[in-house]
N, C-alpha and C. Protein backbone atom coordinates (compact mmCIF):
# COMPACT_ATOMS: atom_id res chain seq x y z
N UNK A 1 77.26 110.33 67.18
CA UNK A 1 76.37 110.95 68.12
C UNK A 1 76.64 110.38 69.50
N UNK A 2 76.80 111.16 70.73
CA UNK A 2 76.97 110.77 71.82
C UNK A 2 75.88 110.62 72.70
N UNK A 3 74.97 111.84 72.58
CA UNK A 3 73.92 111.45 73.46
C UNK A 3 72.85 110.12 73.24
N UNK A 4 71.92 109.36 74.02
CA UNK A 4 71.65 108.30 74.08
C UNK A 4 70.27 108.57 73.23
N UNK A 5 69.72 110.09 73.75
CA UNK A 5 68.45 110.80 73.78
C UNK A 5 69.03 111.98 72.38
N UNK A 6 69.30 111.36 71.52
CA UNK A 6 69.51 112.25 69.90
C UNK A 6 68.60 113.42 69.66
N UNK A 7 68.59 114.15 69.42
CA UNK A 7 67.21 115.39 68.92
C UNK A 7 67.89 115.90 67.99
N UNK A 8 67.06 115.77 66.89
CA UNK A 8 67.55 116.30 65.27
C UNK A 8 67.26 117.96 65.61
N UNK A 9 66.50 118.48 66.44
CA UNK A 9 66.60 120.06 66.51
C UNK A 9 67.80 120.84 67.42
N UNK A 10 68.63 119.62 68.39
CA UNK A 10 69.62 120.11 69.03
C UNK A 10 70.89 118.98 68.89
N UNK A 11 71.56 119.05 67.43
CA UNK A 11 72.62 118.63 67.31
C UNK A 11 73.37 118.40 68.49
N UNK A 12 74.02 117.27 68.79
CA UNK A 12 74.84 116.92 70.15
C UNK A 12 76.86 117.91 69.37
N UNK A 13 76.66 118.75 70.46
CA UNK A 13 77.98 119.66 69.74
C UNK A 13 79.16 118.69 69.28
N UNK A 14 79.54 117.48 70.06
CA UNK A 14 80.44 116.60 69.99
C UNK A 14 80.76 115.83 68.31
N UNK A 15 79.78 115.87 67.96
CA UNK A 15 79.41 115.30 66.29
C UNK A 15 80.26 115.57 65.36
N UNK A 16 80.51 116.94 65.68
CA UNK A 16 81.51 117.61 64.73
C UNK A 16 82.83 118.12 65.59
N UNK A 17 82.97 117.75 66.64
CA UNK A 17 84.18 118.13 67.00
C UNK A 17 85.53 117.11 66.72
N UNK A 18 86.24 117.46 66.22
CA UNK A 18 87.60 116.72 65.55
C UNK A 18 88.23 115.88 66.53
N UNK A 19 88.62 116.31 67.72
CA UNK A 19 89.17 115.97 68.98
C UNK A 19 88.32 115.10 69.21
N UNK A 20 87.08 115.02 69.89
CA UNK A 20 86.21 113.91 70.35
C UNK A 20 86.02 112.63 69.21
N UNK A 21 86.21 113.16 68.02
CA UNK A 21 86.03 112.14 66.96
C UNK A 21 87.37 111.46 66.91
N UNK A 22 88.65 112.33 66.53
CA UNK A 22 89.59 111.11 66.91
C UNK A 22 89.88 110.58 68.29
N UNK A 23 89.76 111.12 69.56
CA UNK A 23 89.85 110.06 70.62
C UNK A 23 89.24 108.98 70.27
N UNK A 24 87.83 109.21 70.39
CA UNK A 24 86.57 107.68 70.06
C UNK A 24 87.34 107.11 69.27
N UNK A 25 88.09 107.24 67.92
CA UNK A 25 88.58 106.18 66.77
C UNK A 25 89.91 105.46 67.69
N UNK A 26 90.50 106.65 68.26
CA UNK A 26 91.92 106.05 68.80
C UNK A 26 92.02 105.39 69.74
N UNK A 27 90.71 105.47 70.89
CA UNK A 27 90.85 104.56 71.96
C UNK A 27 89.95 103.13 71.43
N UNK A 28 89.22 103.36 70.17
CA UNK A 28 88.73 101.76 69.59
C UNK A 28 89.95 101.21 69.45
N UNK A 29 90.80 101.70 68.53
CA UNK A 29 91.90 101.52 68.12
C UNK A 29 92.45 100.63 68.84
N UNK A 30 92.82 101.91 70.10
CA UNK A 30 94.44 100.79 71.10
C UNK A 30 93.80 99.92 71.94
N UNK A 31 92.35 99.66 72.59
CA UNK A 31 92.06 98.39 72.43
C UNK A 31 91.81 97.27 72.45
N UNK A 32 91.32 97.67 70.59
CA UNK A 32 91.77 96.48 70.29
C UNK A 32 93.03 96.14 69.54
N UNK A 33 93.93 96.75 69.28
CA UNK A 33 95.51 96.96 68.84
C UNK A 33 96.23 96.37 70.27
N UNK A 34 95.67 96.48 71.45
CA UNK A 34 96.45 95.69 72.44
C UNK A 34 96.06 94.30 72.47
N UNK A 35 94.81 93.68 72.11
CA UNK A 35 95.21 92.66 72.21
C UNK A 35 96.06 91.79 70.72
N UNK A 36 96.00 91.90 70.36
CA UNK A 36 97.03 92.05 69.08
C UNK A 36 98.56 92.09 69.50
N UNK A 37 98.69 92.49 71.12
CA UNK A 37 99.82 93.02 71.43
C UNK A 37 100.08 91.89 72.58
N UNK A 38 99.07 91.52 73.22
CA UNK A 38 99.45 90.64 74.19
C UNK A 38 100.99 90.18 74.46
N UNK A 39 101.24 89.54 74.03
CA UNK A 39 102.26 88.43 74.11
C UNK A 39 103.99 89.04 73.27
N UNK A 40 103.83 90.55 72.65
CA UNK A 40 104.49 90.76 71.76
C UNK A 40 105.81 91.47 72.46
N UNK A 41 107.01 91.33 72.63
CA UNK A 41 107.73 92.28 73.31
C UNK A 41 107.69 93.75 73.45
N UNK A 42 107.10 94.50 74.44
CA UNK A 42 107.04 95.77 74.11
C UNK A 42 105.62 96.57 73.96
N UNK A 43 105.01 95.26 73.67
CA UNK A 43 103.50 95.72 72.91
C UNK A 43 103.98 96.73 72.00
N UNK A 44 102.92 97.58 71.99
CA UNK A 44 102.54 98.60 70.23
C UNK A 44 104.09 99.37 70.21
N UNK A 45 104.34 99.95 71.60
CA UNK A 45 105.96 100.65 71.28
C UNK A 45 106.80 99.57 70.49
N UNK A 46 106.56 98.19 71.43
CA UNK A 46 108.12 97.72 70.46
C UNK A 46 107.66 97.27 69.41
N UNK A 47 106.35 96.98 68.89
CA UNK A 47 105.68 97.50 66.75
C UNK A 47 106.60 98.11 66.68
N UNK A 48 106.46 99.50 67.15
CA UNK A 48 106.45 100.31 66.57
C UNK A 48 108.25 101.06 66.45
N UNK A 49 108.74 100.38 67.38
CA UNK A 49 110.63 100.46 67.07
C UNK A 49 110.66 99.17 66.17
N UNK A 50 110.05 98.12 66.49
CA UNK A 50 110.92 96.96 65.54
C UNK A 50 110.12 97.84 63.77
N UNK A 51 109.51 98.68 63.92
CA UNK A 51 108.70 98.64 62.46
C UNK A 51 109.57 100.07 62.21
N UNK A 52 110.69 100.85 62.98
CA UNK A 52 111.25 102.24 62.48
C UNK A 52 112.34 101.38 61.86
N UNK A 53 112.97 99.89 62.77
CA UNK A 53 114.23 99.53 62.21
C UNK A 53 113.59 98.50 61.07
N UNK A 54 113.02 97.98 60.73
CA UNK A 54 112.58 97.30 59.46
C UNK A 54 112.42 97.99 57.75
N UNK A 55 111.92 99.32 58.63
CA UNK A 55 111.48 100.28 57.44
C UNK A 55 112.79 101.50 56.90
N UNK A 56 113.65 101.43 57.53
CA UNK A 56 114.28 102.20 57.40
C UNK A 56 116.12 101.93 57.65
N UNK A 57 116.89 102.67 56.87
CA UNK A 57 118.32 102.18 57.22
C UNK A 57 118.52 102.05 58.80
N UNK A 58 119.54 101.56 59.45
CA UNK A 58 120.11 101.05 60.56
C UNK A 58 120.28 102.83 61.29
N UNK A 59 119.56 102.68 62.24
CA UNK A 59 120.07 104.16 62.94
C UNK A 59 120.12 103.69 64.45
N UNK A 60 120.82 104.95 65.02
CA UNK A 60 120.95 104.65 66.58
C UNK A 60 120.13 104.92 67.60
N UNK A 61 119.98 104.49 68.39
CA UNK A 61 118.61 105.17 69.45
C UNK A 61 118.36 106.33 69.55
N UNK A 62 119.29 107.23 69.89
CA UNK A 62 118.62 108.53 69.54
C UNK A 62 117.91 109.45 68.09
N UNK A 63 118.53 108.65 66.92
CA UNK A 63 117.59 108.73 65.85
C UNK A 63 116.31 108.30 66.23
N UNK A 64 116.01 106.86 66.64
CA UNK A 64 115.13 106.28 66.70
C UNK A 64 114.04 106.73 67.78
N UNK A 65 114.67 107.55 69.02
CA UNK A 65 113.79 107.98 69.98
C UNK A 65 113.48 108.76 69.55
N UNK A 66 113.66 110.26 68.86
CA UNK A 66 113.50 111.58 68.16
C UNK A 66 112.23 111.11 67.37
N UNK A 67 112.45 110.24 66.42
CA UNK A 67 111.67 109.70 64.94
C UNK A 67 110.25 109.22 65.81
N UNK A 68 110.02 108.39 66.85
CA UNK A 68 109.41 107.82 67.32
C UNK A 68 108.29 108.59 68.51
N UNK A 69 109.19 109.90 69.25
CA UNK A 69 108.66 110.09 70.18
C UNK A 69 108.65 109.59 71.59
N UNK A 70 109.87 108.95 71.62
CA UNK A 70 109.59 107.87 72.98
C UNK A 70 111.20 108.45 73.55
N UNK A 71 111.10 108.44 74.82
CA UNK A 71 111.80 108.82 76.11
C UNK A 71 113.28 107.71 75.74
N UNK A 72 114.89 108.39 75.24
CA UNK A 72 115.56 107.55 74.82
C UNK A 72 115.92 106.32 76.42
N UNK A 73 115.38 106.52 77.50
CA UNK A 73 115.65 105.73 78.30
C UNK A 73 114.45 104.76 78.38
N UNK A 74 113.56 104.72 77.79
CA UNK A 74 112.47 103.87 77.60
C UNK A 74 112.80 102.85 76.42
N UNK A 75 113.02 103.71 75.46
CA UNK A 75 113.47 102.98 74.42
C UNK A 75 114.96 102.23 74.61
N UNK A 76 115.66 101.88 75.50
CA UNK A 76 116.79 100.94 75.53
C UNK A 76 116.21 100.08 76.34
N UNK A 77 114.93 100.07 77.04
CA UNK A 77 114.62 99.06 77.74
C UNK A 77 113.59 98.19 76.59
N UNK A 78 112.91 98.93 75.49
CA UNK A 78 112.61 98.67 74.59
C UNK A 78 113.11 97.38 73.51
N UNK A 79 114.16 98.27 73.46
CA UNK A 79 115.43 97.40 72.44
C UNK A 79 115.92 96.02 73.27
N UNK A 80 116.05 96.27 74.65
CA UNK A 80 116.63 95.27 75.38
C UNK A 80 115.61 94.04 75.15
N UNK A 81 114.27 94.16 75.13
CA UNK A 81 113.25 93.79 75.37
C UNK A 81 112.79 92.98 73.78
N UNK A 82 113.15 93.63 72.45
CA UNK A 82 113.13 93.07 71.23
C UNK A 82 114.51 92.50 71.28
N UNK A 83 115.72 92.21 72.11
CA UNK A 83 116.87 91.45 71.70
C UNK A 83 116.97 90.45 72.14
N UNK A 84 115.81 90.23 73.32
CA UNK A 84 115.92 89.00 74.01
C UNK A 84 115.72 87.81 72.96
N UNK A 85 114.34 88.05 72.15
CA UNK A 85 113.56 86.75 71.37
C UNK A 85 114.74 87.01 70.07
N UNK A 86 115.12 87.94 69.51
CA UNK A 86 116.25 87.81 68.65
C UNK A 86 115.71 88.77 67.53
N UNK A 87 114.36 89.54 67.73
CA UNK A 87 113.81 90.44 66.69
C UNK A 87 114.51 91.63 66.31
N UNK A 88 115.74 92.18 67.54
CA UNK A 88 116.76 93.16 66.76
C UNK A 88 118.06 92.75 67.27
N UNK A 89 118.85 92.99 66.80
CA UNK A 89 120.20 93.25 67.12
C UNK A 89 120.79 94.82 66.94
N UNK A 90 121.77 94.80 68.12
CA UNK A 90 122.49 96.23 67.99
C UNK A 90 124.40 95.78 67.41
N UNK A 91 124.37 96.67 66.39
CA UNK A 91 125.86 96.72 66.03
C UNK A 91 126.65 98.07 65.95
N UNK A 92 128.07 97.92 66.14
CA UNK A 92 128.55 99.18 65.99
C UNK A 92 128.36 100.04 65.11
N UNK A 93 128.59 101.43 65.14
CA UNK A 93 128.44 101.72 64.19
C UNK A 93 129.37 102.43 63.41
N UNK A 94 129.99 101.90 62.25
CA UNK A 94 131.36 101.95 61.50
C UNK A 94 131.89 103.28 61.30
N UNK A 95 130.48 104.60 61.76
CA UNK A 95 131.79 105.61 61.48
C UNK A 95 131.45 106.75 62.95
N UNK A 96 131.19 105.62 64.26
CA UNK A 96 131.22 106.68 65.10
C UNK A 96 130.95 105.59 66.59
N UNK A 97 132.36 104.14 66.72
CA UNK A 97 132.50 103.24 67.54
C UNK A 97 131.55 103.37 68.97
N UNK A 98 131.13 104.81 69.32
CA UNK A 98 130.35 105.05 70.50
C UNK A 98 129.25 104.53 70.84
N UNK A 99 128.50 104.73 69.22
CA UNK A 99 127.23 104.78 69.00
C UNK A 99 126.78 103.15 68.45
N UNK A 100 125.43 102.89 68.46
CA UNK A 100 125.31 101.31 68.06
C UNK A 100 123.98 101.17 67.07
N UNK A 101 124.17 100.73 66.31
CA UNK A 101 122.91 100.69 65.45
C UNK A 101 122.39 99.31 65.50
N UNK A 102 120.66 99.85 65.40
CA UNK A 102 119.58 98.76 65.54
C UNK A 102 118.93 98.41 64.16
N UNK A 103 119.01 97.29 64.44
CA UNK A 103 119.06 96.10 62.91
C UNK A 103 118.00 95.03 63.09
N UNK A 104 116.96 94.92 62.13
CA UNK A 104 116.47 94.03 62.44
C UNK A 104 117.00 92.33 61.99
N UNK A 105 116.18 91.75 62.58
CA UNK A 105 116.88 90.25 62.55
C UNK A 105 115.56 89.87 61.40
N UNK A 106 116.25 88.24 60.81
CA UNK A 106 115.23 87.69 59.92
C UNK A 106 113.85 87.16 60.99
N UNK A 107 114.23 86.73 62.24
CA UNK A 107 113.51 86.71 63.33
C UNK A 107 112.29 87.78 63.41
N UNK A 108 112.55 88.39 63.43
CA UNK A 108 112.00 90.27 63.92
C UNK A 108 110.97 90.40 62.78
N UNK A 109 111.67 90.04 61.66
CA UNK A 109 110.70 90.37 60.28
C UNK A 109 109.35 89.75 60.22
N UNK A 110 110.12 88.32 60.68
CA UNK A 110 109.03 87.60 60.35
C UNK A 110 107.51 87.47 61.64
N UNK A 111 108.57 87.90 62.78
CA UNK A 111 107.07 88.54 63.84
C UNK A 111 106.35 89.85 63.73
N UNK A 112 107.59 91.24 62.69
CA UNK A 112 106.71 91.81 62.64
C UNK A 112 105.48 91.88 61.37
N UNK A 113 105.95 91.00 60.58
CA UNK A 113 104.74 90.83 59.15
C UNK A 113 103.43 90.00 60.00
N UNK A 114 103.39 89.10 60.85
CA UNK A 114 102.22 88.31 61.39
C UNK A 114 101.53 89.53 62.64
N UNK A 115 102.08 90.47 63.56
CA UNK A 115 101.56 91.49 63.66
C UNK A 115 100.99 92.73 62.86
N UNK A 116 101.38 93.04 61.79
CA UNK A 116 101.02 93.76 60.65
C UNK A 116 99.65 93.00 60.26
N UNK A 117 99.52 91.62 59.97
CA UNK A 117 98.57 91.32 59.03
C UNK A 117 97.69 91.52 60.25
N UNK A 118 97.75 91.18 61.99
CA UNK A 118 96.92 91.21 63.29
C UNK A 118 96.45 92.68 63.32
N UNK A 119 97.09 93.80 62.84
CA UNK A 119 96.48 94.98 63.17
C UNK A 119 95.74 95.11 61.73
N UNK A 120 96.25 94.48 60.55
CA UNK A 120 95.05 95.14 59.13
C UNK A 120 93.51 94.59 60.17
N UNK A 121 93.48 93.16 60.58
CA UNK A 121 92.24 92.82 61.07
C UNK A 121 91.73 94.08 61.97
N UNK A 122 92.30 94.58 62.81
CA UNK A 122 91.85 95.25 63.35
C UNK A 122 91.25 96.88 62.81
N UNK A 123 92.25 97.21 61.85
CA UNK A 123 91.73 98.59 61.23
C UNK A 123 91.04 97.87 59.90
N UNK A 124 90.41 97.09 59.54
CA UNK A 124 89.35 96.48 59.05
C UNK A 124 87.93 96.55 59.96
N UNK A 125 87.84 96.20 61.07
CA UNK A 125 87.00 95.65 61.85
C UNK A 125 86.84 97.43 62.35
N UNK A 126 87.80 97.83 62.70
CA UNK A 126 87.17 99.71 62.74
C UNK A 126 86.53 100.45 62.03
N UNK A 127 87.26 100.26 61.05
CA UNK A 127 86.62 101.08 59.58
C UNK A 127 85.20 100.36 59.07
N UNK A 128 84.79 99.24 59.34
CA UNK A 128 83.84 98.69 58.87
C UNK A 128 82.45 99.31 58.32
N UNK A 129 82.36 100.35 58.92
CA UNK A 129 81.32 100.92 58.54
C UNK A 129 81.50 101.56 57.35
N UNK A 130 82.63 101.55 56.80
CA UNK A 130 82.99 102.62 55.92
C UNK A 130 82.98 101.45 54.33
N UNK A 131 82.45 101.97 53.33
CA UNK A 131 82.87 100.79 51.92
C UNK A 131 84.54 101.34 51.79
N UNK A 132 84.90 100.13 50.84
CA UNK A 132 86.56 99.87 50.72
C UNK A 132 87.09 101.54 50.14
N UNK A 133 86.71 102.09 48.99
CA UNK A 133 86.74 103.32 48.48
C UNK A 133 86.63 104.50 49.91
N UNK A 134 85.88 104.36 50.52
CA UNK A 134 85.87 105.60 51.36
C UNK A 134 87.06 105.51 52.51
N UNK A 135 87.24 104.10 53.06
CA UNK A 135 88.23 103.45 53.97
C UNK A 135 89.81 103.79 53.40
N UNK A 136 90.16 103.68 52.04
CA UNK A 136 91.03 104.02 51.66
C UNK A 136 90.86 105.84 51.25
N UNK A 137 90.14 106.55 51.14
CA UNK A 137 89.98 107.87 51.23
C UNK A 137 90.48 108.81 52.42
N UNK A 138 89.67 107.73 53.24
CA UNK A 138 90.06 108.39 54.55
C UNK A 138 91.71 107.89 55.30
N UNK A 139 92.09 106.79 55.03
CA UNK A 139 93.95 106.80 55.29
C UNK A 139 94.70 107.20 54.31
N UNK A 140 94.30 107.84 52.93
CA UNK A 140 94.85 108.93 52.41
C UNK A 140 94.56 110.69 52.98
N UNK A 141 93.68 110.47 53.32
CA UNK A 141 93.75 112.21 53.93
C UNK A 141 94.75 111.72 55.17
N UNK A 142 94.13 110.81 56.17
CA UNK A 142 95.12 111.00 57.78
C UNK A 142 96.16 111.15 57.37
N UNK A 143 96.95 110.24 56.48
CA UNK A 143 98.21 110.35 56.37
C UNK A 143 98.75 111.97 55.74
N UNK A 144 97.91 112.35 55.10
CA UNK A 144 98.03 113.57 54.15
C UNK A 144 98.40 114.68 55.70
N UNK A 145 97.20 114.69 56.66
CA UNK A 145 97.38 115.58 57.47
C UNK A 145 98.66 115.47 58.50
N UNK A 146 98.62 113.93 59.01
CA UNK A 146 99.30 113.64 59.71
C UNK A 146 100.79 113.97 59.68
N UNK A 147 101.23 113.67 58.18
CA UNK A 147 102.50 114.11 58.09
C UNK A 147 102.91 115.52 57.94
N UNK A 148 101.77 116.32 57.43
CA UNK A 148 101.77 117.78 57.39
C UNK A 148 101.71 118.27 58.90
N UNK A 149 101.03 117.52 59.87
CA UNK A 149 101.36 118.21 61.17
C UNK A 149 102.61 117.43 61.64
N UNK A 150 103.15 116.94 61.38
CA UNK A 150 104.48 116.03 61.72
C UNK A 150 105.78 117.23 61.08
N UNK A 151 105.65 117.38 59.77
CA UNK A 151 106.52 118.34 59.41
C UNK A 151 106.60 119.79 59.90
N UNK A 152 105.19 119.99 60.57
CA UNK A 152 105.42 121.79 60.86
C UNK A 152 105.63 121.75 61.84
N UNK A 153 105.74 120.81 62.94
CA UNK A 153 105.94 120.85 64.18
C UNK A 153 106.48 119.24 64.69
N UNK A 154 107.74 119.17 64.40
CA UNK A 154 107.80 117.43 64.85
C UNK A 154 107.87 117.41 66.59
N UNK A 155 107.49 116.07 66.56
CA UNK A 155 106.93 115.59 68.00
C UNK A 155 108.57 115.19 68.48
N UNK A 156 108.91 115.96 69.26
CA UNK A 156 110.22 115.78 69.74
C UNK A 156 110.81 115.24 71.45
N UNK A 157 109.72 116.14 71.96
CA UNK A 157 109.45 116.25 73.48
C UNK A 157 108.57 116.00 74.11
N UNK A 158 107.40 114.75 74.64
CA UNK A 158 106.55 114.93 75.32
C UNK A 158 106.23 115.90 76.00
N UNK A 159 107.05 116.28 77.17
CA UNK A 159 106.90 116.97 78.26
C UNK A 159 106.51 118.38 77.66
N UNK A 160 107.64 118.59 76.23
CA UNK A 160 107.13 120.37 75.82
C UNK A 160 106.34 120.36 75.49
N UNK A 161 105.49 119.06 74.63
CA UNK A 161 104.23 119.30 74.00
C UNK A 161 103.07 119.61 75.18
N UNK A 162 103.17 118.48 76.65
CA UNK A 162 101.94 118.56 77.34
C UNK A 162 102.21 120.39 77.96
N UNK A 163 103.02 120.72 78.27
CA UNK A 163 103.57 122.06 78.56
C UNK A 163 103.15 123.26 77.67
N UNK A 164 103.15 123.00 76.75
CA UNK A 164 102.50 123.88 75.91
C UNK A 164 101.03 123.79 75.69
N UNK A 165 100.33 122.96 75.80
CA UNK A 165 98.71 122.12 75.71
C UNK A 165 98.14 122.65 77.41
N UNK A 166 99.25 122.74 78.55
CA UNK A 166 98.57 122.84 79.88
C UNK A 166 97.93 124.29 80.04
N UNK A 167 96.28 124.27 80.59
CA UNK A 167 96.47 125.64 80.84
C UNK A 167 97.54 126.73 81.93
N UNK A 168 97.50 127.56 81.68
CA UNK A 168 98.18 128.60 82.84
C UNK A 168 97.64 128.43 84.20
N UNK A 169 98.26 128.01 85.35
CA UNK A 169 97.29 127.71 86.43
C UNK A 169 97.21 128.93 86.93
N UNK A 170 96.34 128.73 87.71
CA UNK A 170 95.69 130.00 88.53
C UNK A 170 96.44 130.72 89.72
N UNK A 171 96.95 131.91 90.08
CA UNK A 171 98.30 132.25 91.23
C UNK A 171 97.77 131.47 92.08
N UNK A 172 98.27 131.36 92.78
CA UNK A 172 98.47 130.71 94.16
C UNK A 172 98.75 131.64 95.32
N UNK A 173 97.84 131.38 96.38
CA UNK A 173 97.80 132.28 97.63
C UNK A 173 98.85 131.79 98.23
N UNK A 174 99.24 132.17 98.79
CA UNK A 174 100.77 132.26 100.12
C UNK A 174 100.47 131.13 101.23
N UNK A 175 100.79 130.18 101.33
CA UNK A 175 100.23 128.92 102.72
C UNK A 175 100.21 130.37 103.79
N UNK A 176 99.57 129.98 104.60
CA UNK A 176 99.45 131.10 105.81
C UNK A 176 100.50 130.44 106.95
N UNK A 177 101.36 131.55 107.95
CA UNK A 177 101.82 130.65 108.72
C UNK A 177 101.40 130.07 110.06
N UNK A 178 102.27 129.41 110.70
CA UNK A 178 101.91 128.54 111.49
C UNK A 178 101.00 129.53 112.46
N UNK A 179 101.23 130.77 113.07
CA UNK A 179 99.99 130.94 113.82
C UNK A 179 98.84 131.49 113.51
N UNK A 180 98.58 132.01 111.73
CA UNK A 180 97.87 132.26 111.23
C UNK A 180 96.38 130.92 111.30
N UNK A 181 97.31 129.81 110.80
CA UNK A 181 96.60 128.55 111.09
C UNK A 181 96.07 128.30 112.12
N UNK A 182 96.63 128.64 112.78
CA UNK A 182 95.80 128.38 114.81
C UNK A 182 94.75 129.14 114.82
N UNK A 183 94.80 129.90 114.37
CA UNK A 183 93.63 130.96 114.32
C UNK A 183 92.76 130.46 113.73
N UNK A 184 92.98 130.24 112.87
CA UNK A 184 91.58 129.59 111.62
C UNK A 184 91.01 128.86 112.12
N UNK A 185 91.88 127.67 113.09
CA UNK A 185 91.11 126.18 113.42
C UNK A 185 90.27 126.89 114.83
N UNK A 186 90.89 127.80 115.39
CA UNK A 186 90.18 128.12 116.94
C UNK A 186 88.76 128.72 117.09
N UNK A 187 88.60 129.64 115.98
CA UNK A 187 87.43 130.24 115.61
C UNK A 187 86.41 129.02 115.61
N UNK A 188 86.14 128.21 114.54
CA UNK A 188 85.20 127.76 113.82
C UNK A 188 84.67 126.48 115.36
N UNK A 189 85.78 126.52 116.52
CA UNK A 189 85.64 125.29 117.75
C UNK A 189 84.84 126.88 118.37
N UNK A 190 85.35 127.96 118.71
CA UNK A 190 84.37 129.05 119.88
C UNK A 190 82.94 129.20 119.21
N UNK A 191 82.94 129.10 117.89
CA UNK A 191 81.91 129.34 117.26
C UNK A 191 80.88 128.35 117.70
N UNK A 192 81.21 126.78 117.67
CA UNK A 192 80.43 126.11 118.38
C UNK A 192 80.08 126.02 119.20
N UNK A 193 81.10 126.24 120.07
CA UNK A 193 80.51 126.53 121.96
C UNK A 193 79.41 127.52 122.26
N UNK A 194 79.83 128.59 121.11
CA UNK A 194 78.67 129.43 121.57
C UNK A 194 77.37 129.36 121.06
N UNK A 195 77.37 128.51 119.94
CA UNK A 195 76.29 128.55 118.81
C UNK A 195 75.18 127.33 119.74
């Protein structure tokens, strides 16, 4: 419930709206998922690359930007950023010398399992309201949906997604020209003189 002033005869519309309900969860979320992140290379993005190369065979950044959603020029500052402390390494890759695959280090593992156990605290401390049975109910449906909207439409492009989400703006009048403008400003000064 959002309003402060509740009335059981005028439901607050927000209650049931899907959108307003996951923002509220997602901005509890990030946070407190940032501080969790403080100190971590990358914060939640580089989780969330050191946790594509942990979980999965050795692929190259543009696998990894596609899979992830993240801008492949973000993500090499990313990677640069997990190679410093030693959490990935990049190696060639044996059947296409161009390309370089990202590997995690025993380093990497072991910072990203002590962040893993830092975010259960946190989606503990969210869910709290919920008993253990319903908490696990409900990250079996997200995931259920999540990947079903992941498969019918993968997240490929920021820009096409906000592009497609923007409304149609409204035409646009013609700037007027330069002595059209003189006009406009001269009126509203005779108007005073005479008024």
């Amino acid at each position: 419930m959002t309003g402060a002033t509740h009335r059981p005869d005028r439901p607050d519309p927000n209650d049931d709206d899907l959108g307003w309900m996951l923002g509220v969860v997602f901005r509890g979320y990030v946070r407190a998922a940032d501080h969790a992140f403080t100190d971590f290379p990358g914060g939640p993005r580089g989780y969330q690359l050191l946790t594509a190369a942990i979980n999965g065979p050795a692929r190259n950044q543009g696998a990894i930007a596609e899979e992830l959603g993240i801008d492949r020029t973000v993500l090499t500052y990313l990677i640069d950023d997990l190679e410093r402390p030693g959490f990935v390494a990049r190696r060639p890759d044996p059947t296409d010398r161009r390309n370089r695959l990202i590997d995690a280090t025993d380093a990497g593992r072991a910072a990203w399992e002590q962040r893993r156990l830092a975010l259960r605290q946190v989606e503990s401390h969210l869910l709290g309201a919920l008993a253990p049975t319903e908490s696990a109910t409900l990250r079996a449906l997200l995931q259920k949906v999540s990947c079903s909207a992941q498969a019918a439409d993968p997240l490929r492009d920021l820009c096409e997604v906000v592009a497609q989400v923007r409304p149609t703006p409204a035409p646009t009048v013609p700037a007027p020209s330069p002595a059209v403008r003189g006009r406009r400003t001269a009126t509203p000064r005779a108007a005073r003189r005479t008024g």
